[in-house]
PDB file of N, CA and C in Angstrom:
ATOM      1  N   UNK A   1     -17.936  -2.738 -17.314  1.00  0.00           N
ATOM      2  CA  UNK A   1     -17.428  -3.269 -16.068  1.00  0.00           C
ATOM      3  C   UNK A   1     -16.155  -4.057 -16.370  1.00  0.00           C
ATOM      4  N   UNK A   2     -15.413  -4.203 -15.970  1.00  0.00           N
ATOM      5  CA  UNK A   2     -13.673  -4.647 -15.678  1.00  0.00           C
ATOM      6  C   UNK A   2     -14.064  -6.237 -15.368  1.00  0.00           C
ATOM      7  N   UNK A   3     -13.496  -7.576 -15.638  1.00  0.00           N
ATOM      8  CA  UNK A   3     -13.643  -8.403 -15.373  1.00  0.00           C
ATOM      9  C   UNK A   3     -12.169  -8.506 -14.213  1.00  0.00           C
ATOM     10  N   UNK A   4     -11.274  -8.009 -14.744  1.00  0.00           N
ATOM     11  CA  UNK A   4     -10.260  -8.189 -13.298  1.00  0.00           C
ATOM     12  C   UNK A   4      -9.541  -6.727 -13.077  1.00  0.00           C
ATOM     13  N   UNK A   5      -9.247  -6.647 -11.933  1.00  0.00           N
ATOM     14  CA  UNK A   5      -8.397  -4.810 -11.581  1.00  0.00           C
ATOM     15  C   UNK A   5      -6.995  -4.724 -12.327  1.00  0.00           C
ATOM     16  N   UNK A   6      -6.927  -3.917 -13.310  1.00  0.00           N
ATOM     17  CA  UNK A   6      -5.334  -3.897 -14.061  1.00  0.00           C
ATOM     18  C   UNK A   6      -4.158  -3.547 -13.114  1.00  0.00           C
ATOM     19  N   UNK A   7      -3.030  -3.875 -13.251  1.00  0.00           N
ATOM     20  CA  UNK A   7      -2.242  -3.933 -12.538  1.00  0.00           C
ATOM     21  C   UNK A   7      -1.794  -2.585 -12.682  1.00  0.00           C
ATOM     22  N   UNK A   8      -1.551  -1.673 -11.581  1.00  0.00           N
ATOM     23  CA  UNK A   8      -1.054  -0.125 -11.228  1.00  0.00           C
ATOM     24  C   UNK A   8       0.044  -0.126 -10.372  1.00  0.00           C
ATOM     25  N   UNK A   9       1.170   0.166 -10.822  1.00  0.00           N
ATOM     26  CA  UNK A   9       2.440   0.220 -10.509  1.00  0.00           C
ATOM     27  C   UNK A   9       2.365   1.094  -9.442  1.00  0.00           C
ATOM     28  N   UNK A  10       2.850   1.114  -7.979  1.00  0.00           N
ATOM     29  CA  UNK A  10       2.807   1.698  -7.107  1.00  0.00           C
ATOM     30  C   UNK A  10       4.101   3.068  -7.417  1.00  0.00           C
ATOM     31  N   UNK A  11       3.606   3.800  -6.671  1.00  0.00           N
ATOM     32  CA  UNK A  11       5.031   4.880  -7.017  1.00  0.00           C
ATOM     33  C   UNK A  11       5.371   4.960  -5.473  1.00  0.00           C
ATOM     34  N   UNK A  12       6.696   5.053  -5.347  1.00  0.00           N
ATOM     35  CA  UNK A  12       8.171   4.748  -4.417  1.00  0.00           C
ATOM     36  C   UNK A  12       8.225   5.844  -3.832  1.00  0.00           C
ATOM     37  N   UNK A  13       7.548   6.003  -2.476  1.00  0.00           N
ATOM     38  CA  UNK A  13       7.771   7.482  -1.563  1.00  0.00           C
ATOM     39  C   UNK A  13       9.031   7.522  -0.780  1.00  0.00           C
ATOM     40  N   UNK A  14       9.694   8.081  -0.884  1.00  0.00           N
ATOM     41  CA  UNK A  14      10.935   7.751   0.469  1.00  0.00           C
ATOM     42  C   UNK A  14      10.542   7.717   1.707  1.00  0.00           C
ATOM     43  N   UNK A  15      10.682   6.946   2.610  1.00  0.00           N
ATOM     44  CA  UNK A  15      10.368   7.121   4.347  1.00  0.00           C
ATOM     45  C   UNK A  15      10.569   8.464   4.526  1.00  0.00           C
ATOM     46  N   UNK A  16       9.518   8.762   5.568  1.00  0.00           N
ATOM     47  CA  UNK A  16       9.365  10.058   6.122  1.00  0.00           C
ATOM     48  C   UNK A  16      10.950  10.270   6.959  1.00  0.00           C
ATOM     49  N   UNK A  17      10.771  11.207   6.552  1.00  0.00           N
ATOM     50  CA  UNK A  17      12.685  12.020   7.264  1.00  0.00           C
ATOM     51  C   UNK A  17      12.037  11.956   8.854  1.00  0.00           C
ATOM     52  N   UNK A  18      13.243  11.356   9.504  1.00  0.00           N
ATOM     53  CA  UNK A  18      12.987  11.460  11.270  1.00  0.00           C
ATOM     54  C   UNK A  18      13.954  12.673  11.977  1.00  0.00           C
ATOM     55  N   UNK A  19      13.845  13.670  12.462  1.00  0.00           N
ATOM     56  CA  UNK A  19      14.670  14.835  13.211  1.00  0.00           C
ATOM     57  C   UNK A  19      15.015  14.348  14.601  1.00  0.00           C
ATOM     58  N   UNK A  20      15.972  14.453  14.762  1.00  0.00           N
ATOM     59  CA  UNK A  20      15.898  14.332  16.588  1.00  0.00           C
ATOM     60  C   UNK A  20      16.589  15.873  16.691  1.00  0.00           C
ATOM     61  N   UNK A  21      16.132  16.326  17.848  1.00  0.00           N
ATOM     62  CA  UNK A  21      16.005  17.871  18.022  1.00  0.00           C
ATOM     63  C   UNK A  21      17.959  17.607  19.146  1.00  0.00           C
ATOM     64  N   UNK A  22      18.558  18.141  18.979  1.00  0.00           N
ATOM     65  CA  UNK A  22      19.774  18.299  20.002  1.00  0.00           C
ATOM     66  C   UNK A  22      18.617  19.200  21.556  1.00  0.00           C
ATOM     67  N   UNK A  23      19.650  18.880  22.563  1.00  0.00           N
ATOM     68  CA  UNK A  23      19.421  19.752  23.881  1.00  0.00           C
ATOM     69  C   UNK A  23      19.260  21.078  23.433  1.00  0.00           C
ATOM     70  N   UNK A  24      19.987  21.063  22.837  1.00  0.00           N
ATOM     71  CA  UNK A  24      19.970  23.267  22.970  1.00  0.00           C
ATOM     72  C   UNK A  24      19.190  23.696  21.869  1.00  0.00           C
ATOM     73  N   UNK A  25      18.205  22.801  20.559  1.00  0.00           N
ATOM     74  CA  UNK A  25      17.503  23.095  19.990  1.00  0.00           C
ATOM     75  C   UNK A  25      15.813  22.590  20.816  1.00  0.00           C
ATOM     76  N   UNK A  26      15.677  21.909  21.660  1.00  0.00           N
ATOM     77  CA  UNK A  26      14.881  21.875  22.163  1.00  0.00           C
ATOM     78  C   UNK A  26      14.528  23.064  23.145  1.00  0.00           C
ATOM     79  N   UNK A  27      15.677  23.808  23.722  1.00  0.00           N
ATOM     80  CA  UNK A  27      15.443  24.509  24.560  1.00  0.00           C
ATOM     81  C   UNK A  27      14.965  25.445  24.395  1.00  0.00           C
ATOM     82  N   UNK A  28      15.757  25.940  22.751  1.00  0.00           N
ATOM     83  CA  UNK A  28      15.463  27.286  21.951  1.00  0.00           C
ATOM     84  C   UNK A  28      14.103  26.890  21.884  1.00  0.00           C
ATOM     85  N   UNK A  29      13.702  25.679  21.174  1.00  0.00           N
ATOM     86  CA  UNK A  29      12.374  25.176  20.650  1.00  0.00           C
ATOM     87  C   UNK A  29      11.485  26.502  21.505  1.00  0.00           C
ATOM     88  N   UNK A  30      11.363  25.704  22.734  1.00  0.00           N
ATOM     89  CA  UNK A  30      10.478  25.488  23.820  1.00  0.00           C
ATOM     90  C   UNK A  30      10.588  27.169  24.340  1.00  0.00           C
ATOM     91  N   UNK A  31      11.786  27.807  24.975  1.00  0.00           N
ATOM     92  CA  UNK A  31      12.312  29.650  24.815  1.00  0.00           C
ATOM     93  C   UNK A  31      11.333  30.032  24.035  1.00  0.00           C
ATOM     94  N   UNK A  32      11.154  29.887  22.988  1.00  0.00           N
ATOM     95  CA  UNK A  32      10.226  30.247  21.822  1.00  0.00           C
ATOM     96  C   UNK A  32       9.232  30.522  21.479  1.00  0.00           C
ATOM     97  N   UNK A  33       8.580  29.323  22.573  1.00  0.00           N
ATOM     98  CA  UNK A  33       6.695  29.222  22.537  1.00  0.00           C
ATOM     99  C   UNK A  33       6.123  30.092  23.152  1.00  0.00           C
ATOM    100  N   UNK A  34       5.128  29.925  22.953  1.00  0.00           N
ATOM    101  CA  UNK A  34       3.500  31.129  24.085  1.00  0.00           C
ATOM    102  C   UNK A  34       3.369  30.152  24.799  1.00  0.00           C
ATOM    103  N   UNK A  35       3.320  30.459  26.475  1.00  0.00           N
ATOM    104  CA  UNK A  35       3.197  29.821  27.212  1.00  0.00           C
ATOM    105  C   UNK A  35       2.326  28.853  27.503  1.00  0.00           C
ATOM    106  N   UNK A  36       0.829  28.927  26.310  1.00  0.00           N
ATOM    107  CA  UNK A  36       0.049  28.217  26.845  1.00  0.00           C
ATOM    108  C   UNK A  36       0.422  26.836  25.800  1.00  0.00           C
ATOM    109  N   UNK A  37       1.311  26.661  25.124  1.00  0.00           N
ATOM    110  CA  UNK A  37       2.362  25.844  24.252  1.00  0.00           C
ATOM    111  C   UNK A  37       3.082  24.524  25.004  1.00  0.00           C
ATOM    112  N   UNK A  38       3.717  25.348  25.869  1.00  0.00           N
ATOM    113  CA  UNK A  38       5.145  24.856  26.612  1.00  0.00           C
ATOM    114  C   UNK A  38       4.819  23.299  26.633  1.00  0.00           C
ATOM    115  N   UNK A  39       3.571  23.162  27.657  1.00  0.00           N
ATOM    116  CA  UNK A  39       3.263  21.573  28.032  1.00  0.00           C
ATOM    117  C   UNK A  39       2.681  20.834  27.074  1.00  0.00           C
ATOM    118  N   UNK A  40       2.397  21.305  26.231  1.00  0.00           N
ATOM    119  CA  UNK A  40       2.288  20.221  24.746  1.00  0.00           C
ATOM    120  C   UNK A  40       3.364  19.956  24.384  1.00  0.00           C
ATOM    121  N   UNK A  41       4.148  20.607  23.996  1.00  0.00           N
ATOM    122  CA  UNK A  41       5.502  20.341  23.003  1.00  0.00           C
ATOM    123  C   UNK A  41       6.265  19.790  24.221  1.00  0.00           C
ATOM    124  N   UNK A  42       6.675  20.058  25.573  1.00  0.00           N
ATOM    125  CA  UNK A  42       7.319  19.322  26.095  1.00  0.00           C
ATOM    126  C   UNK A  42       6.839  18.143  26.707  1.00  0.00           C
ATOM    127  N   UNK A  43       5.653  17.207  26.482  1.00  0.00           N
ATOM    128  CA  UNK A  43       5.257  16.236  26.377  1.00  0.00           C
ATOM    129  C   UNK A  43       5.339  15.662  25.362  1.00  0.00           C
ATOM    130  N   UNK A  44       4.914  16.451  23.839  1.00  0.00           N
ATOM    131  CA  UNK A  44       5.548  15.263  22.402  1.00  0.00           C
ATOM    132  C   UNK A  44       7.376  15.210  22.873  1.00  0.00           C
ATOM    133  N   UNK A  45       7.908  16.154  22.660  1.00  0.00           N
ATOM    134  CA  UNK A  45       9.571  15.670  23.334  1.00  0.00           C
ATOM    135  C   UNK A  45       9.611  14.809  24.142  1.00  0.00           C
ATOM    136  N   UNK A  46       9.332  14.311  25.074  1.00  0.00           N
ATOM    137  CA  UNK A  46       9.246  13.513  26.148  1.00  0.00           C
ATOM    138  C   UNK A  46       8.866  12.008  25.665  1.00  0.00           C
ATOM    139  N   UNK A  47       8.069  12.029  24.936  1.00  0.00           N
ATOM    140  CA  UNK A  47       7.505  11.274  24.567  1.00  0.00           C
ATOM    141  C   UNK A  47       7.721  10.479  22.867  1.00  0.00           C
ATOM    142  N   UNK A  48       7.713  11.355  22.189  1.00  0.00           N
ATOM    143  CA  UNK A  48       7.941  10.903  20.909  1.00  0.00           C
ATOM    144  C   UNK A  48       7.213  10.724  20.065  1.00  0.00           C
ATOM    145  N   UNK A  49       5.518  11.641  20.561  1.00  0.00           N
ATOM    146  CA  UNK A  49       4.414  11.343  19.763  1.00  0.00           C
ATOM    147  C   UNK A  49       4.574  12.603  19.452  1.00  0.00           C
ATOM    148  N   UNK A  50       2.989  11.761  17.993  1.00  0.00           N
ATOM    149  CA  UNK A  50       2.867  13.052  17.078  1.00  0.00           C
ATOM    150  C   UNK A  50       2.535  13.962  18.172  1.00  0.00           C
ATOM    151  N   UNK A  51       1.764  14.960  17.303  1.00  0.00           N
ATOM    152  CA  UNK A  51       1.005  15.911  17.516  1.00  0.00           C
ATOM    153  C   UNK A  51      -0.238  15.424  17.496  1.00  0.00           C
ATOM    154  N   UNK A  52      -0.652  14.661  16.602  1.00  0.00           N
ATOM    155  CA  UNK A  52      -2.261  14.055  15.864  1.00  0.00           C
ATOM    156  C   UNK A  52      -2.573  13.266  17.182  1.00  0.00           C
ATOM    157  N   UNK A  53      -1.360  12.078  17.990  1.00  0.00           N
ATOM    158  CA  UNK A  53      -1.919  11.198  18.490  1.00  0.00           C
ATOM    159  C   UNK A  53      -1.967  11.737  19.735  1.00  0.00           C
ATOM    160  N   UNK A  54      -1.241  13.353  20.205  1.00  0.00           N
ATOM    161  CA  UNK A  54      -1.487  13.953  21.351  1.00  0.00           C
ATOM    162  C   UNK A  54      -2.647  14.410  21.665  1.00  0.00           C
ATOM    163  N   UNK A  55      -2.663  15.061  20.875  1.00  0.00           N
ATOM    164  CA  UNK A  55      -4.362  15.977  20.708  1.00  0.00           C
ATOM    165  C   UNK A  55      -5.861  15.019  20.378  1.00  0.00           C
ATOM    166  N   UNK A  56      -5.288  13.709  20.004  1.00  0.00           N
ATOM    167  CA  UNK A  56      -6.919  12.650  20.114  1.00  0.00           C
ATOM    168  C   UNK A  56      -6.571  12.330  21.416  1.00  0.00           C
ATOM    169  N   UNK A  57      -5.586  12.329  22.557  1.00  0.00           N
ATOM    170  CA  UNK A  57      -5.770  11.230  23.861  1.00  0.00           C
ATOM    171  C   UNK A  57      -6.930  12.111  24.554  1.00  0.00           C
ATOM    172  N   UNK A  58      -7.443  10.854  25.009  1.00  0.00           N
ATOM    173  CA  UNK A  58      -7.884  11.595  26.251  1.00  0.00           C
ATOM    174  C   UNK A  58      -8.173  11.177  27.658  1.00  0.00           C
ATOM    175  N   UNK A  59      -8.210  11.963  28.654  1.00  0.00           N
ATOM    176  CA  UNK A  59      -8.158  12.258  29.760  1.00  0.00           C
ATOM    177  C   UNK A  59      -8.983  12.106  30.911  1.00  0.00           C
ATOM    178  N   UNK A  60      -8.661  11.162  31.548  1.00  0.00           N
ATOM    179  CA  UNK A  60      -9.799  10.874  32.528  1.00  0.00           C
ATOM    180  C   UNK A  60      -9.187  11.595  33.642  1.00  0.00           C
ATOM    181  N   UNK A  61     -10.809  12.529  34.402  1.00  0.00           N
ATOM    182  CA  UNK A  61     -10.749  13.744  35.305  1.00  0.00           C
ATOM    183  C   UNK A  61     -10.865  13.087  36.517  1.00  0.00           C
TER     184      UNK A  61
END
């Protein structure tokens, strides 16, 4: 058993790369999809969420 935790040098990730999509790559984006697509992706656009935190909300009927 370890009397104290040895010290472990963290390793240095770079920040996640951020994209912002231009107008006419969103459009292509979206041109692109299967229709049953469209209103997901043009709600993360809209919005600025993941995907992960789209698909846990949920929805009162």
């Amino acid at each position: 058993m370890l009397d104290k935790v040895p010290a472990i040098k963290m390793l240095l990730e770079p920040p996640p790369r951020q994209v912002m999509l231009s107008h006419a790559q969103e459009k292509r984006l979206v041109d692109e999809l299967p229709d049953h697509l469209i209103p997901i992706v043009l709600f993360a656009l809209a919005t600025g969420l993941q995907m992960s935190n789209i698909t846990g909300l949920l929805w009162k009927m």
